[in-house]
N, C-alpha and C. Protein backbone atom coordinates (compact mmCIF):
# COMPACT_ATOMS: atom_id res chain seq x y z
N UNK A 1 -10.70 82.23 -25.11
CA UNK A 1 -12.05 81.86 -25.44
C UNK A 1 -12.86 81.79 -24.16
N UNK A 2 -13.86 82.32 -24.16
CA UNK A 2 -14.83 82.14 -23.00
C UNK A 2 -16.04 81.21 -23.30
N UNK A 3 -17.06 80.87 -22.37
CA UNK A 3 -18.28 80.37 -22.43
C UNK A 3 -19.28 80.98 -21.65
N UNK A 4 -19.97 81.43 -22.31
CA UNK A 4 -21.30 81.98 -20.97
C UNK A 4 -22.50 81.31 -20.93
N UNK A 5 -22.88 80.64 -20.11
CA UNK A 5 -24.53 80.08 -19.68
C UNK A 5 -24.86 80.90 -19.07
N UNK A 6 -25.70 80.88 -19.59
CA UNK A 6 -27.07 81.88 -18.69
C UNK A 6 -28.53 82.12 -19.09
N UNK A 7 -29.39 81.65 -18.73
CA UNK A 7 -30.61 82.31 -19.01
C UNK A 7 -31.27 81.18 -20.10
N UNK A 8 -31.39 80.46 -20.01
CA UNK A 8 -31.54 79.79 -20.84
C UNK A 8 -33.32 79.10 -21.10
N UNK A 9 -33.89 79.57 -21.96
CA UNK A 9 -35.03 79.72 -21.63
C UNK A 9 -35.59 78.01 -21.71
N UNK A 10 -36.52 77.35 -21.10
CA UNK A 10 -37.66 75.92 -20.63
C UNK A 10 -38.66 76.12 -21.32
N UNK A 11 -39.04 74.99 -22.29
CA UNK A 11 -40.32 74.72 -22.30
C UNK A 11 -40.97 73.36 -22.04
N UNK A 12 -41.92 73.16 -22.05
CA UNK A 12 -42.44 72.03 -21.57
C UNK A 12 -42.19 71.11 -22.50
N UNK A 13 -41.28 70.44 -23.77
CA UNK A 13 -40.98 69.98 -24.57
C UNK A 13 -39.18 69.55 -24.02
N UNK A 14 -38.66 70.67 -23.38
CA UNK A 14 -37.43 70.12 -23.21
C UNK A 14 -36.99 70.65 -22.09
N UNK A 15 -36.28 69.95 -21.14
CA UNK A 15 -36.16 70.05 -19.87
C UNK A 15 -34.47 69.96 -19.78
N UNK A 16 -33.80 71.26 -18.90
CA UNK A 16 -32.16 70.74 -19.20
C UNK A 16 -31.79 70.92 -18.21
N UNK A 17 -30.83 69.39 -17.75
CA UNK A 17 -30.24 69.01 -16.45
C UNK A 17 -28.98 70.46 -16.67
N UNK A 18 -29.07 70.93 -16.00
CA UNK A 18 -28.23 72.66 -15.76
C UNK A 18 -26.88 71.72 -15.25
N UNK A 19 -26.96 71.26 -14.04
CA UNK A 19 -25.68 70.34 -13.54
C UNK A 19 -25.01 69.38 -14.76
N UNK A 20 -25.77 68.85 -15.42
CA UNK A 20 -24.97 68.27 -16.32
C UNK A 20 -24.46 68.84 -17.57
N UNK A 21 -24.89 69.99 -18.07
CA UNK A 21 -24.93 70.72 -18.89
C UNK A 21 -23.75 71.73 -18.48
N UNK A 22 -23.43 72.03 -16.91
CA UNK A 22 -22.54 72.75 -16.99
C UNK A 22 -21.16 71.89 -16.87
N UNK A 23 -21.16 70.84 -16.71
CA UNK A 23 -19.84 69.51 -16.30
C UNK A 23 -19.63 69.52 -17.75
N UNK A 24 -20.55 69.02 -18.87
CA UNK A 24 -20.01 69.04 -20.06
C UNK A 24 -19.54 69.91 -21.10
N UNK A 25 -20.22 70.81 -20.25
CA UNK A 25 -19.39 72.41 -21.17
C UNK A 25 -18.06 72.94 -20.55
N UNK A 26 -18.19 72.66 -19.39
CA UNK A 26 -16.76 72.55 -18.48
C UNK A 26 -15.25 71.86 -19.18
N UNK A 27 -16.08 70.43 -19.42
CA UNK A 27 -14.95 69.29 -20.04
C UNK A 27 -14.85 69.86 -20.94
N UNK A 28 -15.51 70.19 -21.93
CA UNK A 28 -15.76 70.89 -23.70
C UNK A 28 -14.21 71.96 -23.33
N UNK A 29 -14.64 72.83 -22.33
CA UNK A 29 -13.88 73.79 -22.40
C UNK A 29 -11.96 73.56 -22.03
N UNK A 30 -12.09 72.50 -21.08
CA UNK A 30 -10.86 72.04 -20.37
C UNK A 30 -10.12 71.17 -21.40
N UNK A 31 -10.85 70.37 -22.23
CA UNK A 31 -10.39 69.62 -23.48
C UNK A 31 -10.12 70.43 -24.62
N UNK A 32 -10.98 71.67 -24.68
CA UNK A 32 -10.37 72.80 -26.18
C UNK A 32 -8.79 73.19 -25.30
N UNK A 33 -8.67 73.53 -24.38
CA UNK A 33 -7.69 74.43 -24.07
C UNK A 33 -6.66 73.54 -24.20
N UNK A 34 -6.09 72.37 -23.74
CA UNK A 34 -5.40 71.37 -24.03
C UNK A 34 -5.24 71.00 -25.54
N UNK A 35 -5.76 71.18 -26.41
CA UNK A 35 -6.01 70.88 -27.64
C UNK A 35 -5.62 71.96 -28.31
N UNK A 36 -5.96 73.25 -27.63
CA UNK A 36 -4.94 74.63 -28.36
C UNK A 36 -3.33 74.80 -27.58
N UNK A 37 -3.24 73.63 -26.81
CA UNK A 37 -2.05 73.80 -25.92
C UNK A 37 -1.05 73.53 -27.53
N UNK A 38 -1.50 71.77 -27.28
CA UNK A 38 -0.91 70.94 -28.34
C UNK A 38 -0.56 71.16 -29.61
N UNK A 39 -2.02 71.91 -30.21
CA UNK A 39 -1.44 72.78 -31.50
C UNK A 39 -1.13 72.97 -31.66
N UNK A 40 -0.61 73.95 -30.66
CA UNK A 40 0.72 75.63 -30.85
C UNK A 40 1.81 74.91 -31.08
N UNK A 41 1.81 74.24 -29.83
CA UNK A 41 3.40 73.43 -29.99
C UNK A 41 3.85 72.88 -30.77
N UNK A 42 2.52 72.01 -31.30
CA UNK A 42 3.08 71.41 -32.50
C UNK A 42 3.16 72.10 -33.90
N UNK A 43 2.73 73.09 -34.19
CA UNK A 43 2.89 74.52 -35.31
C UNK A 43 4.00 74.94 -35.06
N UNK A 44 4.84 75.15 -33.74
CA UNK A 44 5.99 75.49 -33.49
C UNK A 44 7.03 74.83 -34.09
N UNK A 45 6.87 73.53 -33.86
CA UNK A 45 7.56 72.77 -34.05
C UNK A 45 7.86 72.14 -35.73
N UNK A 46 7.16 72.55 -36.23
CA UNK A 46 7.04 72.41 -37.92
C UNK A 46 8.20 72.83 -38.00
N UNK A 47 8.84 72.34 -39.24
CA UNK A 47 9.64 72.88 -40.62
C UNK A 47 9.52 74.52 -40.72
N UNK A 48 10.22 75.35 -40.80
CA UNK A 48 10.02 76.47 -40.97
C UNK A 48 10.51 76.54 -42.18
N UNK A 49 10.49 78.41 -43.26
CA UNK A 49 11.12 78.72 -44.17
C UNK A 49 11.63 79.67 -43.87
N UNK A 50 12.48 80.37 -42.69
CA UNK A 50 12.70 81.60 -42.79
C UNK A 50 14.57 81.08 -42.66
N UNK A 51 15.29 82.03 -42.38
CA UNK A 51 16.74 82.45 -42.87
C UNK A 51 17.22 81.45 -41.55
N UNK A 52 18.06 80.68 -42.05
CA UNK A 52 19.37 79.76 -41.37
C UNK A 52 20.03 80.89 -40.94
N UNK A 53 20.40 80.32 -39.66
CA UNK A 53 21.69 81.07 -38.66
C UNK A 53 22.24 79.82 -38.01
N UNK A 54 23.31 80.24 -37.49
CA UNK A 54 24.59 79.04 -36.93
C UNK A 54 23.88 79.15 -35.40
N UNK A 55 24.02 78.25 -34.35
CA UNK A 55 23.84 78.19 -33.29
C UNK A 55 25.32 78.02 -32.63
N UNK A 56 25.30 79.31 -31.55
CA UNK A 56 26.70 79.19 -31.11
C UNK A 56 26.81 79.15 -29.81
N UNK A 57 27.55 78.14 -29.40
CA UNK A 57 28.02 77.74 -28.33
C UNK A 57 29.14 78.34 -27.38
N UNK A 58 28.82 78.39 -25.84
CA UNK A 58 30.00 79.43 -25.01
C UNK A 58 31.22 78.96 -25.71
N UNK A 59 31.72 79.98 -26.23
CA UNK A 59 33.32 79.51 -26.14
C UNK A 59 33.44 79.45 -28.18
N UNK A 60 32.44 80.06 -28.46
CA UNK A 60 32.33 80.23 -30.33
C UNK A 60 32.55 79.90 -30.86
N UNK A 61 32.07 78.31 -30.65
CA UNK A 61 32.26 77.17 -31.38
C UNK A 61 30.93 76.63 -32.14
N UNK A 62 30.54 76.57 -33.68
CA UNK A 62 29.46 76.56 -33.90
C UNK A 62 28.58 75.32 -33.65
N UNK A 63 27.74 75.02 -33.13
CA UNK A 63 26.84 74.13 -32.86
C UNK A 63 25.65 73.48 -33.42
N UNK A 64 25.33 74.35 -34.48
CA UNK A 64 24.34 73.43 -35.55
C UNK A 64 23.72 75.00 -36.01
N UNK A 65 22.62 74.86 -36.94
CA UNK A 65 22.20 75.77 -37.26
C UNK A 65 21.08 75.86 -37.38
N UNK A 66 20.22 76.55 -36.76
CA UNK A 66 18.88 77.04 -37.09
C UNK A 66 17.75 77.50 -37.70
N UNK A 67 16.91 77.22 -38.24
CA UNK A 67 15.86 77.51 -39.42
C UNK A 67 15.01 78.38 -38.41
N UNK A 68 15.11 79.73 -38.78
CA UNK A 68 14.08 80.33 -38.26
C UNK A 68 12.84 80.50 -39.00
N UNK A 69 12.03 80.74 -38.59
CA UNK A 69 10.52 81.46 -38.90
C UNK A 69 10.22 82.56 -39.65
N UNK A 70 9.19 82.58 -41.30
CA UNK A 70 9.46 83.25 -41.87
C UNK A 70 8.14 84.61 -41.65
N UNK A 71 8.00 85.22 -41.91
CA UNK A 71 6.66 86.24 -41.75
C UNK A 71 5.56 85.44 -41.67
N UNK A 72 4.45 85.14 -40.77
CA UNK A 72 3.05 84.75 -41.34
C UNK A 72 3.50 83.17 -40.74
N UNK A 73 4.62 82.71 -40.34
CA UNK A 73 4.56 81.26 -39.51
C UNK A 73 4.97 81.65 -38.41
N UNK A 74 4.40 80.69 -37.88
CA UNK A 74 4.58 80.37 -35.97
C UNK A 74 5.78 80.30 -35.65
N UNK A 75 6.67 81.10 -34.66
CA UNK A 75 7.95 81.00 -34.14
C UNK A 75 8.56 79.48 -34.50
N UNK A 76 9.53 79.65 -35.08
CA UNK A 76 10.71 78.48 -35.11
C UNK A 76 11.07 78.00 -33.33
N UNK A 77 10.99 76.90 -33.14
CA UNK A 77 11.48 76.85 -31.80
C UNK A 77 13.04 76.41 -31.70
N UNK A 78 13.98 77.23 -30.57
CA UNK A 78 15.55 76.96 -30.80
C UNK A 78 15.87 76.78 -29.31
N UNK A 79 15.17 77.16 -27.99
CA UNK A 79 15.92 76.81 -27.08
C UNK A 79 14.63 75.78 -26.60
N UNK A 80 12.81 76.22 -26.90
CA UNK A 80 12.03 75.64 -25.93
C UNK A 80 11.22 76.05 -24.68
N UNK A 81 12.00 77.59 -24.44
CA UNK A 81 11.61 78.64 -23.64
C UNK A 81 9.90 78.44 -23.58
N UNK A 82 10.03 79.15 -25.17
CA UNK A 82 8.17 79.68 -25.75
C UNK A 82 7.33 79.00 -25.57
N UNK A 83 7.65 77.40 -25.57
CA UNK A 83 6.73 76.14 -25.56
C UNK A 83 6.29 75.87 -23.89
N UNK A 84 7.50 76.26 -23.62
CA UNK A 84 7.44 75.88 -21.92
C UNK A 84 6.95 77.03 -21.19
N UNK A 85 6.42 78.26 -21.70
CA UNK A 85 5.83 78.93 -20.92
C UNK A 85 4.23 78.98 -21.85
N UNK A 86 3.53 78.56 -22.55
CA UNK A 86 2.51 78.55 -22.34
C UNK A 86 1.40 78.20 -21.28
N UNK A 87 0.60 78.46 -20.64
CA UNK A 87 -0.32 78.17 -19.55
C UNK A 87 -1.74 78.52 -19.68
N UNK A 88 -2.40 77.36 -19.28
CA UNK A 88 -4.19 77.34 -19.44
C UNK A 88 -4.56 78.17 -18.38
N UNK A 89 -5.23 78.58 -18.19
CA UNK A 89 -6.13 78.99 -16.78
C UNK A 89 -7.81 78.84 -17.14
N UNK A 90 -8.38 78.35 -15.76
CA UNK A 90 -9.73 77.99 -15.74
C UNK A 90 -10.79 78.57 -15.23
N UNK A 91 -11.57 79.51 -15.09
CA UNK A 91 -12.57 80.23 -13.87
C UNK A 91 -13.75 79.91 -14.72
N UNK A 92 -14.74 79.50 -13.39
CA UNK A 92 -15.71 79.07 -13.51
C UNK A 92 -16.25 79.37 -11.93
N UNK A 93 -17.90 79.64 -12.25
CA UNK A 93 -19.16 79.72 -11.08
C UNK A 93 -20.25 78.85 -11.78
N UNK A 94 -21.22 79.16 -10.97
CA UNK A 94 -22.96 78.22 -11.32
C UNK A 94 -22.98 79.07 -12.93
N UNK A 95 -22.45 80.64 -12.98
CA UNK A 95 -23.25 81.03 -14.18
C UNK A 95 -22.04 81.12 -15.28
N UNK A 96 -20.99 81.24 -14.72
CA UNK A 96 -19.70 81.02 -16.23
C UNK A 96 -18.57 80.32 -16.31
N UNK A 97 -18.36 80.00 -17.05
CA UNK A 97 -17.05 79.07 -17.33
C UNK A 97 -16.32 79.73 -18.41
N UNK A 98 -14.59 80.03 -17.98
CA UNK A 98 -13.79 80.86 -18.97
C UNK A 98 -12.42 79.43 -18.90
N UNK A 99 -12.23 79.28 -20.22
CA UNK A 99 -10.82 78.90 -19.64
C UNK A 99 -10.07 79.78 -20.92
N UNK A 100 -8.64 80.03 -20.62
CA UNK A 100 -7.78 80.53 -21.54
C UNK A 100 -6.67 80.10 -21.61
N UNK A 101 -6.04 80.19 -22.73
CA UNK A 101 -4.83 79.32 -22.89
C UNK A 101 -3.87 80.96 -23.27
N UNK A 102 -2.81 80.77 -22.80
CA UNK A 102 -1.86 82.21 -23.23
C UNK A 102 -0.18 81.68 -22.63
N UNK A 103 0.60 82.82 -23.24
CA UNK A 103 2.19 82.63 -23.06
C UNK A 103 2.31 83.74 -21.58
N UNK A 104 3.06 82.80 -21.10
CA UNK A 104 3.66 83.81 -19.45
C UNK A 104 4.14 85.01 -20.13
N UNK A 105 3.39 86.34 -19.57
CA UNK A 105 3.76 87.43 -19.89
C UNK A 105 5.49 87.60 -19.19
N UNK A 106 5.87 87.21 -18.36
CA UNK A 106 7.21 87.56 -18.59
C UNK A 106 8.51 86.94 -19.43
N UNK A 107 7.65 86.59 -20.08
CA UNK A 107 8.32 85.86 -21.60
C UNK A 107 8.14 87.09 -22.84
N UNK A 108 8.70 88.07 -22.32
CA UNK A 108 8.76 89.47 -22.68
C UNK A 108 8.72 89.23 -24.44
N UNK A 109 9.66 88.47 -24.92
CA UNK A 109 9.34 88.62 -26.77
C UNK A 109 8.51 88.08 -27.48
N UNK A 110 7.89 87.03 -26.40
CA UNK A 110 6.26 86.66 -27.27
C UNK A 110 5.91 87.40 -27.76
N UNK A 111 5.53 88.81 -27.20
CA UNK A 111 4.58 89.90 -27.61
C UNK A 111 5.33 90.58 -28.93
N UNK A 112 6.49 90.34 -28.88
CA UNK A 112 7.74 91.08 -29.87
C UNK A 112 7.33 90.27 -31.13
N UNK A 113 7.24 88.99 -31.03
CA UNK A 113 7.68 88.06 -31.84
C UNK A 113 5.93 88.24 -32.34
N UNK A 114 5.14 88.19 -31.48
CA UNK A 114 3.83 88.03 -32.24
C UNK A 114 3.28 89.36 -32.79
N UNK A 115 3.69 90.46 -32.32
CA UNK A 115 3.01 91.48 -32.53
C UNK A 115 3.74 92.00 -33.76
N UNK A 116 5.31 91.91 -33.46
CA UNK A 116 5.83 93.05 -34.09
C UNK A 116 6.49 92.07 -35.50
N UNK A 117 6.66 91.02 -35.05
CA UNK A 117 7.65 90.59 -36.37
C UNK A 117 6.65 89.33 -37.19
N UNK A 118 5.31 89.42 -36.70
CA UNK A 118 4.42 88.63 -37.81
C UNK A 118 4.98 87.06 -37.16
N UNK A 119 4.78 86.89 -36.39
CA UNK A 119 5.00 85.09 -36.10
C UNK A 119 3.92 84.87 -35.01
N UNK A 120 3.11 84.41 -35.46
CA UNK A 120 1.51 84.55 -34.87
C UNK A 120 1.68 83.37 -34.11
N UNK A 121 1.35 83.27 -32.58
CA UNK A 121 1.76 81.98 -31.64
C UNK A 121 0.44 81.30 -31.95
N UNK A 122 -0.74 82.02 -31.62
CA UNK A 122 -2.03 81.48 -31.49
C UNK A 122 -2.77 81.22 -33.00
N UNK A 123 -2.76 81.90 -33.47
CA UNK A 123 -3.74 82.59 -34.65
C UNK A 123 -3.81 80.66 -35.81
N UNK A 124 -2.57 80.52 -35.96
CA UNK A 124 -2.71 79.18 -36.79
C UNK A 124 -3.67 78.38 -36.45
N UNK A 125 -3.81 77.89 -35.15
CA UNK A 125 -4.35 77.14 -34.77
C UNK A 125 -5.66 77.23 -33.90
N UNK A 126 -6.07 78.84 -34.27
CA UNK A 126 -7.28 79.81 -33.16
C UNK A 126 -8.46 78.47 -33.93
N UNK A 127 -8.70 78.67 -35.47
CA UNK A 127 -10.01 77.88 -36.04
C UNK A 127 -10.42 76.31 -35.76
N UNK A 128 -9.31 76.11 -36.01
CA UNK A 128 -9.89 74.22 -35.91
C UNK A 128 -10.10 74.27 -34.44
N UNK A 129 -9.52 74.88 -33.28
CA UNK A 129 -9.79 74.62 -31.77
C UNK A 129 -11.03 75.66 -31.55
N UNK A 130 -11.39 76.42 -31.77
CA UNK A 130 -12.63 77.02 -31.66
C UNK A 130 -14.00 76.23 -32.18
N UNK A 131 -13.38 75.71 -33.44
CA UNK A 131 -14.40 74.30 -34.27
C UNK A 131 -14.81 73.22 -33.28
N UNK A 132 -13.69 72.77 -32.78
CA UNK A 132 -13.64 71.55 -31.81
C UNK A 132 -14.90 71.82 -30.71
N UNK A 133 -14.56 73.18 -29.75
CA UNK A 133 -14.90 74.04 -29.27
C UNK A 133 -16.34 74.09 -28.86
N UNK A 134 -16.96 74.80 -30.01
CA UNK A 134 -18.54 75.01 -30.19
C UNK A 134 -18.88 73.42 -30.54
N UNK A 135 -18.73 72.23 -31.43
CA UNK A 135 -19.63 71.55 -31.68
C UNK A 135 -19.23 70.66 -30.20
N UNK A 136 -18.02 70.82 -29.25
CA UNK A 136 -18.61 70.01 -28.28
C UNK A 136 -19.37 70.56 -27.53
N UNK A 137 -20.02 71.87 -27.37
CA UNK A 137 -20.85 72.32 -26.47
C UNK A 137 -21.88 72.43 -26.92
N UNK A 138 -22.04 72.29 -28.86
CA UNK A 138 -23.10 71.59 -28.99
C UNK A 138 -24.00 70.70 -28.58
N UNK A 139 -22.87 69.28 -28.95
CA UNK A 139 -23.23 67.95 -28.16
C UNK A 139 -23.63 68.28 -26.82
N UNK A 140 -22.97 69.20 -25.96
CA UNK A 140 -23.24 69.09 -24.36
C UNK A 140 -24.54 69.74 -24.30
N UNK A 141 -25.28 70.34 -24.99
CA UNK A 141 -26.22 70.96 -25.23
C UNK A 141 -27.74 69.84 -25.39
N UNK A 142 -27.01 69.41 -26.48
CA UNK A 142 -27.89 68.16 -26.85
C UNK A 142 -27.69 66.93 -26.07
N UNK A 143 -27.15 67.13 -25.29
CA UNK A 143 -26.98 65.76 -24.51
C UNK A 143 -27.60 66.38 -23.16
N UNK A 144 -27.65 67.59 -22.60
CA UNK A 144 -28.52 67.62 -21.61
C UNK A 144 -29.92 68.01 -21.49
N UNK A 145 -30.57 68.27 -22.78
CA UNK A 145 -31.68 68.29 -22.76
C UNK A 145 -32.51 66.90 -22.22
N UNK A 146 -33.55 66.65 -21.57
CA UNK A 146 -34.25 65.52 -21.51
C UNK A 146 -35.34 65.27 -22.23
């Protein structure tokens, strides 16, 4: 998700502190990304319905068994890998502020798992954090006008 300020047209009716307007669209943005961190993980972490398998231990001894993830739900989590490589990143100047939330590309089967076998990492949880999103940069909007 990105944010762009720019250009933002003045009239003599409303006057907008730009410095404060960009701190709160900043936070807006640093607080969605954390908030789509949490999601994921916690969508991950749900109950799944897809096919039980045994979890096996060196030496092929079975160790419990696993509920994987069925088409159309968020990866089943089994070692913790997937969770532990998600990462925010932030760039920002006077005129833009980006932050993004994504899985370490050398976590090579994300892309497997999301692309190819229907277990969507982001997508569950893209709406309500995009919701969150815009109405706080609403507020930051409306809160820096004078």
């Amino acid at each position: 998700m990105s944010v762009i300020i720019s250009k933002i047209k003045q009239n003599k009716e409303n006057t907008i502190d730009f410095g404060k307007l960009h701190s709160s669209v900043y936070s807006a943005v640093l607080v969605s990304m954390a908030k789509a961190k949490q999601s994921s993980v916690a969508d991950m972490r749900k109950p799944k319905k897809g096919k039980v398998y045994p979890t096996i231990q060196k030496g092929g001894r079975v160790f419990s068994n696993h509920q994987a993830s069925a088409p159309g739900e968020s990866p089943a989590v089994l070692t913790g890998t997937l969770i532990n490589s998600i990462r925010e990143e932030m760039h920002h100047s006077r005129d833009f502020i980006m932050g993004t939330v994504y899985i370490d590309p050398r976590i090579g089967y994300a892309s497997v798992l999301n692309n190819v076998l229907g277990r969507p990492i982001f997508d569950n949880i893209k709406e309500p954090v995009e919701t969150f999103l815009f109405s706080s940069i609403e507020k930051a909007i409306k809160e820096s006008l004078k």
